[in-house]
Structures are given as C-alpha cells and as structure tokens.
Protein backbone atom coordinates (compact mmCIF):
# COMPACT_ATOMS: atom_id res chain seq x y z
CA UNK A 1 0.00 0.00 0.00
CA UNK A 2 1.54 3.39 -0.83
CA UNK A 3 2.26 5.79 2.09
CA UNK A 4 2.92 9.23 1.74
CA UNK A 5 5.34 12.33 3.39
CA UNK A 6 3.25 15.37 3.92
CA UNK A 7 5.92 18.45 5.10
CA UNK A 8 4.67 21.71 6.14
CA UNK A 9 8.08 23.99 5.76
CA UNK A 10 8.68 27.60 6.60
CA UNK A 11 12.10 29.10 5.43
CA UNK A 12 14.46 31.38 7.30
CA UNK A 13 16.91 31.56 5.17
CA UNK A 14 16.33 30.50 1.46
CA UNK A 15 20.23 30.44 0.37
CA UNK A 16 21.20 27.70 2.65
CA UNK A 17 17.73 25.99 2.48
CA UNK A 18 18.95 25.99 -1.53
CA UNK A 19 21.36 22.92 -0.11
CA UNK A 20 18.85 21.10 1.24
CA UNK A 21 16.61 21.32 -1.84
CA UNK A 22 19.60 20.07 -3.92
CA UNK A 23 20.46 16.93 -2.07
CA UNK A 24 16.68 15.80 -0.88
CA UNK A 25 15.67 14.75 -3.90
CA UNK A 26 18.65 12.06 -4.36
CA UNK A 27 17.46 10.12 -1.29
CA UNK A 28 14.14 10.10 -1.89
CA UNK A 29 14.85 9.02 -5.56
CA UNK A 30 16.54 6.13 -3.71
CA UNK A 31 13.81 4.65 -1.95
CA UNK A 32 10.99 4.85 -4.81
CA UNK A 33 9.96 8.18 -3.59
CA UNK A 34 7.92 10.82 -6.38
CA UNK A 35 7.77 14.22 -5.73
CA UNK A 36 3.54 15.03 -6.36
CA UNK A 37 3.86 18.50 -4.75
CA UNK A 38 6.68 20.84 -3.57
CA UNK A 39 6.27 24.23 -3.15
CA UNK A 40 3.46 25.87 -5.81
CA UNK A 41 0.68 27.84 -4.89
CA UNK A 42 -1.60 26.63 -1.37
CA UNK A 43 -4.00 28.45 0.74
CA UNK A 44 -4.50 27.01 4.61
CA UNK A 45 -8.60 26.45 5.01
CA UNK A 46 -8.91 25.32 8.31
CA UNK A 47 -5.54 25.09 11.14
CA UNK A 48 -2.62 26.91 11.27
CA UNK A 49 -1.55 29.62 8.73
CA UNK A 50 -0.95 28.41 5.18
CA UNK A 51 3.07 27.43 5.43
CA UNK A 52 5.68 29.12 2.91
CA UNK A 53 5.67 25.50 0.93
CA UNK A 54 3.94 22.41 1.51
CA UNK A 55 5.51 19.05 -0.34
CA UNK A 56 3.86 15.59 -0.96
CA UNK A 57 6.26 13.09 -1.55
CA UNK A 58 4.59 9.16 -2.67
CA UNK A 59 6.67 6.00 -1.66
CA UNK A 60 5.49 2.37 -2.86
CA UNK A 61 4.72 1.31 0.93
CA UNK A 62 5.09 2.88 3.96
CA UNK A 63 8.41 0.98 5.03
CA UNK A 64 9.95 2.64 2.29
CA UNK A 65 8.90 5.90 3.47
CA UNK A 66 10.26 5.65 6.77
CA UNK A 67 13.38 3.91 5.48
CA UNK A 68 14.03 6.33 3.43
CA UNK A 69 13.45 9.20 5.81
CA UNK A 70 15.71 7.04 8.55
CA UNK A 71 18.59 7.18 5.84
CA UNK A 72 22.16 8.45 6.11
CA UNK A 73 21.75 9.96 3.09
CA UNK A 74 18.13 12.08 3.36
CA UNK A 75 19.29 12.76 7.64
CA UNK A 76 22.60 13.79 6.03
CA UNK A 77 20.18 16.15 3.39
CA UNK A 78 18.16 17.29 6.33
CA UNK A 79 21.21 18.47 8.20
CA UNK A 80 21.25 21.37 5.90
CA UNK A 81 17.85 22.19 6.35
CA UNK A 82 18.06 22.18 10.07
CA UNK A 83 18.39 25.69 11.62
CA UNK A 84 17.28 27.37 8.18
CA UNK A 85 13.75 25.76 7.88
CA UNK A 86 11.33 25.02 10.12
CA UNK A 87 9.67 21.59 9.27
CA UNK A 88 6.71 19.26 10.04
CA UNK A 89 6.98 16.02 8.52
CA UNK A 90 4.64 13.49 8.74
CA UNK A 91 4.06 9.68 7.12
CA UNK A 92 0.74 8.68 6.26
CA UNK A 93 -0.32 4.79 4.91
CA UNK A 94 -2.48 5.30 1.37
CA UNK A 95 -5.89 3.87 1.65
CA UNK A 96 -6.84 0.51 -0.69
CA UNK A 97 -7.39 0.70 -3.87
C-alpha cells in the first residue's frame, strides 16, 4: 500500500535551504519516492496559517517511506535544512485501492 510524506516547511533563510533542496531529492529518488507537490501555490482552510511551501512526496509502501526518511543519506540532506527551515513532517499509509 503506498504511504505518503506530507511536510509543512517555513524558510528562514532561502540560500542555505537551496542545499537542502539540492540533495533531498537524491534520497528520496533512492527509496521509490515521487515528488507530487513541492512548493506551488496553497491556501491554509482550516488550522494553522498556510506554510511558505507544503511538499507531498509518494513511496510504494510505507516501510519505504520511513526507510528512506531514517537514511544516512536524506538525515545527512536534512542536516542542511536544520536551523534554516522550520519543518513538520509526517508519514501517512495510502488507503486501498
């Protein structure tokens, strides 16, 4: 069953946060992972205030999603987005088909 990252991301400082953006995408490429949305227009209807970006990232099954988020290489990846970002990430399971 597919499973899901949903990320909620505000930016402090978009140069470094550039770093991040260029070495995420390797990892997740790794483990199956396809970018469905990251970044583009969003409006917040009910919660907190819309975020600066919101990204939906599909894996194949939910271990893969969590694998791939445990990784040395997306942790290494994260470690530039630490301290320039702030980030809620979040796995969800797909529903049946």
């Amino acid at each position: 069953m597919k499973a899901y990252w949903i990320a909620h991301v505000d930016v402090t400082d978009p140069d470094a946060y550039g770093e991040y953006t260029r070495r995420a995408p390797a990892a997740f490429a790794a483990y199956g992972g396809r970018l469905l949305a990251r970044g583009g227009r969003s409006e917040a209807l009910e919660g907190r205030p819309t975020p600066q970006r919101s990204v939906v990232i599909e894996f194949d099954s939910y271990a893969q999603a969590l694998a791939c988020y445990q990784s040395q290489a997306y942790q290494e990846a994260k470690g530039y987005r630490d301290g320039v970002a702030r980030a809620e990430v979040i796995i969800v399971e797909g529903v049946a088909p």
